[in-house]
C-alpha atoms as a PDB file:
ATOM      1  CA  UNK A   1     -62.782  26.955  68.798  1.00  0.00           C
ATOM      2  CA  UNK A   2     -59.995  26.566  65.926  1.00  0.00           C
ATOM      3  CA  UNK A   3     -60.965  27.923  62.445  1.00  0.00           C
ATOM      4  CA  UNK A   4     -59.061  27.256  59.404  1.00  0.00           C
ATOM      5  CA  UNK A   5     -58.266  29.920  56.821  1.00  0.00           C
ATOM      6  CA  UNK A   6     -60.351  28.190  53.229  1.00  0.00           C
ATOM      7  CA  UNK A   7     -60.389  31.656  51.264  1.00  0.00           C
ATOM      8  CA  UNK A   8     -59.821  35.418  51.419  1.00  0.00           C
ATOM      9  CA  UNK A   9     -62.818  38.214  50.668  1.00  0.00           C
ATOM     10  CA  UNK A  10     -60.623  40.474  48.792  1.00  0.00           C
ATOM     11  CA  UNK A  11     -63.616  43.068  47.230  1.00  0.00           C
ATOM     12  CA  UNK A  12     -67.196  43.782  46.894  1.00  0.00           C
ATOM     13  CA  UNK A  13     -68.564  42.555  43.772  1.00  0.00           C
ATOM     14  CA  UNK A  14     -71.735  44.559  42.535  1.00  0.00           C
ATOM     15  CA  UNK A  15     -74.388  46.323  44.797  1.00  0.00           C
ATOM     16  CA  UNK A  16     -76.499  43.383  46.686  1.00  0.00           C
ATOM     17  CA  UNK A  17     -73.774  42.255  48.977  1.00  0.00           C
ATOM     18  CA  UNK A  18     -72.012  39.843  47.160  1.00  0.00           C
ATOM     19  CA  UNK A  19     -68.029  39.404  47.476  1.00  0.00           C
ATOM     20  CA  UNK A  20     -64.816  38.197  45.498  1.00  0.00           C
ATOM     21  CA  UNK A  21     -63.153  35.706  47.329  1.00  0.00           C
ATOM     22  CA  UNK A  22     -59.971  33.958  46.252  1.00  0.00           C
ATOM     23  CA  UNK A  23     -60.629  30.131  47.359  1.00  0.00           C
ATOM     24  CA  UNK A  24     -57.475  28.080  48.937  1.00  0.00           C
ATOM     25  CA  UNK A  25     -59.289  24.918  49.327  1.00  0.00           C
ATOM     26  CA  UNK A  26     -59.222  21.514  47.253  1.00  0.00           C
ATOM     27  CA  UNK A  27     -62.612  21.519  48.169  1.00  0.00           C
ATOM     28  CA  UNK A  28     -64.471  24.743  46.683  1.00  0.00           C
ATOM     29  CA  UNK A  29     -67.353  23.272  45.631  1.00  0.00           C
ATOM     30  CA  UNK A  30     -67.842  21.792  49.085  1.00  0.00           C
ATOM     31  CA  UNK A  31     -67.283  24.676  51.050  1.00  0.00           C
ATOM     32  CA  UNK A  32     -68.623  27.361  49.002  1.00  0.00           C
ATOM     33  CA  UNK A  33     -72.042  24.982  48.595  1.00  0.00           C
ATOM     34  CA  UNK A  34     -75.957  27.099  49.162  1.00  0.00           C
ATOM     35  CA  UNK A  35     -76.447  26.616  52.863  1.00  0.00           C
ATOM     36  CA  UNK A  36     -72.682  25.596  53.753  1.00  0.00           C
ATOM     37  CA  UNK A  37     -71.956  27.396  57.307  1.00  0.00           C
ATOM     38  CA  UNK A  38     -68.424  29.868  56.952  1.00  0.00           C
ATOM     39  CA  UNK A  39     -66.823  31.939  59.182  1.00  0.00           C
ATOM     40  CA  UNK A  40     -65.563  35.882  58.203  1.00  0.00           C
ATOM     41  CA  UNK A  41     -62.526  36.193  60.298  1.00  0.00           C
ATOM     42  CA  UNK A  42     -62.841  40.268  61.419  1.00  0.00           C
ATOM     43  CA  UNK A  43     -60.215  41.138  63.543  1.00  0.00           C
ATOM     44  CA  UNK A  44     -59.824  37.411  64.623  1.00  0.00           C
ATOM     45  CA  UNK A  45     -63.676  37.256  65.818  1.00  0.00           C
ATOM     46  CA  UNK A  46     -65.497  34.226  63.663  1.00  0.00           C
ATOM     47  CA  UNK A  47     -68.979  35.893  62.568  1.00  0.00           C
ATOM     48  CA  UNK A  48     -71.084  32.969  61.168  1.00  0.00           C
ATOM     49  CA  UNK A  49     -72.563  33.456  57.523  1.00  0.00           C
ATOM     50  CA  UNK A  50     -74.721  30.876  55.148  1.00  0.00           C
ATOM     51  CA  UNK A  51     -73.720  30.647  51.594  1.00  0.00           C
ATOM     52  CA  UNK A  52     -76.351  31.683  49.681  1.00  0.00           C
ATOM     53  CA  UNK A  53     -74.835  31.194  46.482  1.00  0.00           C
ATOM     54  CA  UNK A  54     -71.766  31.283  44.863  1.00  0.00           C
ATOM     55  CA  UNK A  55     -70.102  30.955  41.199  1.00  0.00           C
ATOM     56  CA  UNK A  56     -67.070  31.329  39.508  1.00  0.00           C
ATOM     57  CA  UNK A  57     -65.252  34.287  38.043  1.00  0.00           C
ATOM     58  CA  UNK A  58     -62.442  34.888  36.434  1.00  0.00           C
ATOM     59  CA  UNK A  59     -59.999  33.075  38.842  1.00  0.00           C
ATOM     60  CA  UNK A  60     -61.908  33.180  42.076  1.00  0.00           C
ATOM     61  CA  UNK A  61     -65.590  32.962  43.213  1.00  0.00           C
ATOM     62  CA  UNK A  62     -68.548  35.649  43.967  1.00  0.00           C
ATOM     63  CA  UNK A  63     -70.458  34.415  46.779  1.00  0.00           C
ATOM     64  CA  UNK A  64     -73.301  35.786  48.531  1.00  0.00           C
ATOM     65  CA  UNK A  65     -74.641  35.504  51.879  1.00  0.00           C
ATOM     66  CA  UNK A  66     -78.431  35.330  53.034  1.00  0.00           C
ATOM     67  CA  UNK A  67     -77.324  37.320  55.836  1.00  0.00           C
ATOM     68  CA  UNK A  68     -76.420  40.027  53.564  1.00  0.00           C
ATOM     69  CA  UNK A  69     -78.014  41.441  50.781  1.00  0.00           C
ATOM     70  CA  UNK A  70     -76.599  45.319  50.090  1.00  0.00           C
ATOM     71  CA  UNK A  71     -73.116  46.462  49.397  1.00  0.00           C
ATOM     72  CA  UNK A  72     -72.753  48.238  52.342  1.00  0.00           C
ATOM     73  CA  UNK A  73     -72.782  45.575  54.559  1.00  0.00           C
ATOM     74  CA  UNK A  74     -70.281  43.796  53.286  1.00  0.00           C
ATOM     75  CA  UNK A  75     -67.630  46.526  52.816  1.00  0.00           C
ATOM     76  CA  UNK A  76     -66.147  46.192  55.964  1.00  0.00           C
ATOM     77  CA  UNK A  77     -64.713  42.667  55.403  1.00  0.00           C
ATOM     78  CA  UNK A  78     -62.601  43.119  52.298  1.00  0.00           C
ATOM     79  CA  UNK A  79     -59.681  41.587  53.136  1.00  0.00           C
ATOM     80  CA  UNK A  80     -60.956  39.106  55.840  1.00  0.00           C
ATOM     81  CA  UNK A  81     -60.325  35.674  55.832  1.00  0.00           C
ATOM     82  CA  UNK A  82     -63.477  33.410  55.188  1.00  0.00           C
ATOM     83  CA  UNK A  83     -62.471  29.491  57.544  1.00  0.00           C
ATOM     84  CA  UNK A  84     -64.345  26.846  58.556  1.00  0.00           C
ATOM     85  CA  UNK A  85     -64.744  25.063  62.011  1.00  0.00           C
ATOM     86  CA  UNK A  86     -62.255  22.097  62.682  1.00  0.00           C
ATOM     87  CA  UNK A  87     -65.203  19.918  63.089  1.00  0.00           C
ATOM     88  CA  UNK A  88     -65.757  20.814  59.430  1.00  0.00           C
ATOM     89  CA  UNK A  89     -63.201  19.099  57.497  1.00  0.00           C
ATOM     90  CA  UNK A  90     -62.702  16.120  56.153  1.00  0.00           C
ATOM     91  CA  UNK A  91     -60.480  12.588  56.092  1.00  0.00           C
ATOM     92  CA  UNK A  92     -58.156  13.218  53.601  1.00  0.00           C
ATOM     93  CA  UNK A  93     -56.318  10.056  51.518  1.00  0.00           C
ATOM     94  CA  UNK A  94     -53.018   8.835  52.438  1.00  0.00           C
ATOM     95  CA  UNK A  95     -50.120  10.768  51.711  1.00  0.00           C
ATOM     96  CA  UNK A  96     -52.401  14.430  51.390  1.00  0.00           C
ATOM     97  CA  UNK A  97     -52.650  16.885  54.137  1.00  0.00           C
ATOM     98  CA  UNK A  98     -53.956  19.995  55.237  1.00  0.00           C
ATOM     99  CA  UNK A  99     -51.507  22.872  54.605  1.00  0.00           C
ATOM    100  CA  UNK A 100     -51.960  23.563  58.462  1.00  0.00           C
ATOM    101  CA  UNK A 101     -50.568  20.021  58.887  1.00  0.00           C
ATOM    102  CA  UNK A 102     -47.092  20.669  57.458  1.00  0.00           C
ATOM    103  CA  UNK A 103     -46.256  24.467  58.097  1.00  0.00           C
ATOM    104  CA  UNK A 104     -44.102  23.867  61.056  1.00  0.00           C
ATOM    105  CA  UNK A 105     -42.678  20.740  60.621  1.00  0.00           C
ATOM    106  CA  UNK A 106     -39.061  19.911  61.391  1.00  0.00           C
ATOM    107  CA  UNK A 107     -37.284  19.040  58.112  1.00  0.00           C
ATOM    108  CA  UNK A 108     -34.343  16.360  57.746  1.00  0.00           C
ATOM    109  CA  UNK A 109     -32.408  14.961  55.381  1.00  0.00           C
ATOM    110  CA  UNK A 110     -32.245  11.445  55.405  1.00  0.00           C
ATOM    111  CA  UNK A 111     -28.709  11.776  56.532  1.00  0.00           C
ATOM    112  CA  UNK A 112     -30.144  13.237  59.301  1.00  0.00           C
ATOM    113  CA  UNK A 113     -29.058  17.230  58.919  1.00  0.00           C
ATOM    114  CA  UNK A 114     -31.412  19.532  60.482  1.00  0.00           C
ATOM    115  CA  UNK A 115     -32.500  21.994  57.760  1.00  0.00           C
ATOM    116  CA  UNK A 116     -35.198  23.935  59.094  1.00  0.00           C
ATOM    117  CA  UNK A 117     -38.814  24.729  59.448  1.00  0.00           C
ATOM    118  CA  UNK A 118     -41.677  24.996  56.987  1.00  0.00           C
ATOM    119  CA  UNK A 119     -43.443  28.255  57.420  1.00  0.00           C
ATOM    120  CA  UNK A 120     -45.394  28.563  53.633  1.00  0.00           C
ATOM    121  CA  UNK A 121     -46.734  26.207  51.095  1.00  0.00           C
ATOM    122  CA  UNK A 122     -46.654  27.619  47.518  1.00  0.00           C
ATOM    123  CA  UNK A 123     -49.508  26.003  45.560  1.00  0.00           C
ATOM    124  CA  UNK A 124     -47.777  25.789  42.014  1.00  0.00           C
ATOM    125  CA  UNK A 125     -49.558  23.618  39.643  1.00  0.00           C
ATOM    126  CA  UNK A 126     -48.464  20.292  38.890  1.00  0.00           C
ATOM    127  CA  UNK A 127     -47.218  20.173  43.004  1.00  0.00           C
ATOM    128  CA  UNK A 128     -46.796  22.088  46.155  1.00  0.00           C
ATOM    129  CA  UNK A 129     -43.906  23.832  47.184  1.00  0.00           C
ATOM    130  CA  UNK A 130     -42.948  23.625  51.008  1.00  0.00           C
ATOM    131  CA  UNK A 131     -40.951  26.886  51.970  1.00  0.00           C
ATOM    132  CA  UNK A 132     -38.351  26.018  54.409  1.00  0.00           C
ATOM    133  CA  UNK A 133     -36.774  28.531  56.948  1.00  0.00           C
ATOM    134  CA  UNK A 134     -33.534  27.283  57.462  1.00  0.00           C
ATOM    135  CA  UNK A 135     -31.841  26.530  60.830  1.00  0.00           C
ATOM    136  CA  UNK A 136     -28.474  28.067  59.825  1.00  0.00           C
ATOM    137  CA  UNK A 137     -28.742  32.138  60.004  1.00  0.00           C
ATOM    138  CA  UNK A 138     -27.995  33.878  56.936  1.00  0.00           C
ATOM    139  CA  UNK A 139     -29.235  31.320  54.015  1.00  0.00           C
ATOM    140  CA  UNK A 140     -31.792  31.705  51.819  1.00  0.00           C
ATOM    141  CA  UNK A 141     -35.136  29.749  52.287  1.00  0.00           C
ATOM    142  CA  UNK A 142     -34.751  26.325  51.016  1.00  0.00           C
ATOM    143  CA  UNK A 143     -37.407  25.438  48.623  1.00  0.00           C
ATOM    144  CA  UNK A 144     -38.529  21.830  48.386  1.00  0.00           C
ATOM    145  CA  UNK A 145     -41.005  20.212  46.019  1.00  0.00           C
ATOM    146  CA  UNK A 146     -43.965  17.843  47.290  1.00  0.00           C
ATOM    147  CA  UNK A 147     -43.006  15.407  44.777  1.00  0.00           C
ATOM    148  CA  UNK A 148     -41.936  11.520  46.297  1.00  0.00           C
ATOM    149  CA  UNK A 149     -37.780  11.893  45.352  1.00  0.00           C
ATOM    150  CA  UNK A 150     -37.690  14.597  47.564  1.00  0.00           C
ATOM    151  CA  UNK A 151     -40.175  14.219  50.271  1.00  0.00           C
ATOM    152  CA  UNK A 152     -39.448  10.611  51.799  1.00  0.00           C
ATOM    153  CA  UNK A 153     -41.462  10.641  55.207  1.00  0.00           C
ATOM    154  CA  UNK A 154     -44.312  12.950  56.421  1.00  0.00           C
ATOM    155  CA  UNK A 155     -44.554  12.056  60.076  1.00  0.00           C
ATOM    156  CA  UNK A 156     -47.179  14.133  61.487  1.00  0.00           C
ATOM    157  CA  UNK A 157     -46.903  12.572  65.221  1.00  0.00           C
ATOM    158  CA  UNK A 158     -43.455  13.766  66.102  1.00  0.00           C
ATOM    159  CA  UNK A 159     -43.323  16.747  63.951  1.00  0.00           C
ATOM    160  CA  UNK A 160     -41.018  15.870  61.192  1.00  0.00           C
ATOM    161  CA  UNK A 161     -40.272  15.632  57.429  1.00  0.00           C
ATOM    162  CA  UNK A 162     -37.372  13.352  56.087  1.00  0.00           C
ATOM    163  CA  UNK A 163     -36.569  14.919  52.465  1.00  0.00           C
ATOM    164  CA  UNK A 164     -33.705  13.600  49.902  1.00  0.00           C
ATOM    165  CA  UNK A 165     -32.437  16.725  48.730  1.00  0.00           C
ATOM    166  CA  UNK A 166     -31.863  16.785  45.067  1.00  0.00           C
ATOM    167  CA  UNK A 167     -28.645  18.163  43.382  1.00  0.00           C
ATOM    168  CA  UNK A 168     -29.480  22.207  43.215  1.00  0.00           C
ATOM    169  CA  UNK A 169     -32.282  22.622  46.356  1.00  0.00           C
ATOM    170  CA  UNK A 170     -29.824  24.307  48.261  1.00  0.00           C
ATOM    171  CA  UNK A 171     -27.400  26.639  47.147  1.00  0.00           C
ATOM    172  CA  UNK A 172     -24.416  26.247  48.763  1.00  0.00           C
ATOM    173  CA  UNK A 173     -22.904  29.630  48.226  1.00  0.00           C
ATOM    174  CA  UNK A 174     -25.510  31.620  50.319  1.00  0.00           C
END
């Protein structure tokens, strides 16, 4: 079964089992939902929980699950990874993709230069950042902005991503 990472339990909040969990979904509300199926990710092992509620605070959410109910119980997962089945997302519109869809992409420039390989996505505000490993050993990581003058072509089929590099992307001198 594939999972896919939506959040991260990083602390116990309060006594009756509920936890702080920084969400890294466009879709909070969806996933984090009263009777919404997750997965805790312990040591790579999917154990299946039910939202039982969850709200935000300051920045991230406090959820709690009916199958826990006591602090103690939910101690051992700080720092686990809360996903969801495959099966469990959802069509996305045209032109938007799942962060899982991009990080290891080929990127190109239009020119046709290989650059490198996207291993991170830095969620910034106004637009993403892809981080791009470069194919030449000793540069820096090339940072690229998800914004249309860069990114030309997203082609998910044979693993690639034609980019327009913009005066200053890539310093020359590293």
């Amino acid at each position: 079964m594939t999972y896919y990472k939506i959040g991260r339990l990083v602390n116990t909040f309060g006594i009756r089992g509920e936890v702080k969990v920084i969400v890294d979904s466009d879709f909070p509300e969806e996933r984090l939902a009263q009777g919404a199926t997750l997965y805790i990710l312990k040591d790579d092992q999917p154990i299946a929980v039910t939202v039982q509620s969850a709200r935000q605070h300051k920045g991230s959410y406090i959820v709690a699950f009916e199958e826990y109910q006591d602090i103690n119980q939910v101690e051992c997962y700080k720092g686990s990874w809360l996903a969801i089945e495959a099966s469990q997302q959802q069509a996305l519109e045209e032109d938007h993709y799942y962060y899982h869809q991009i990080e290891g992409l080929k990127v190109y420039t239009v020119g046709g230069e290989h650059l490198g390989q996207i291993k991170e996505i830095l969620a910034l505000g106004s637009n993403d950042v892809w981080v791009v490993k470069p194919a030449q050993a000793g540069r820096r990581d090339i940072l690229l902005p998800y914004i249309g003058d860069v990114v030309k072509e997203v082609d998910l089929t044979n693993q690639r991503v034609t980019v327009e590099l913009m005066e200053g992307l890539i310093d020359d001198a590293n």
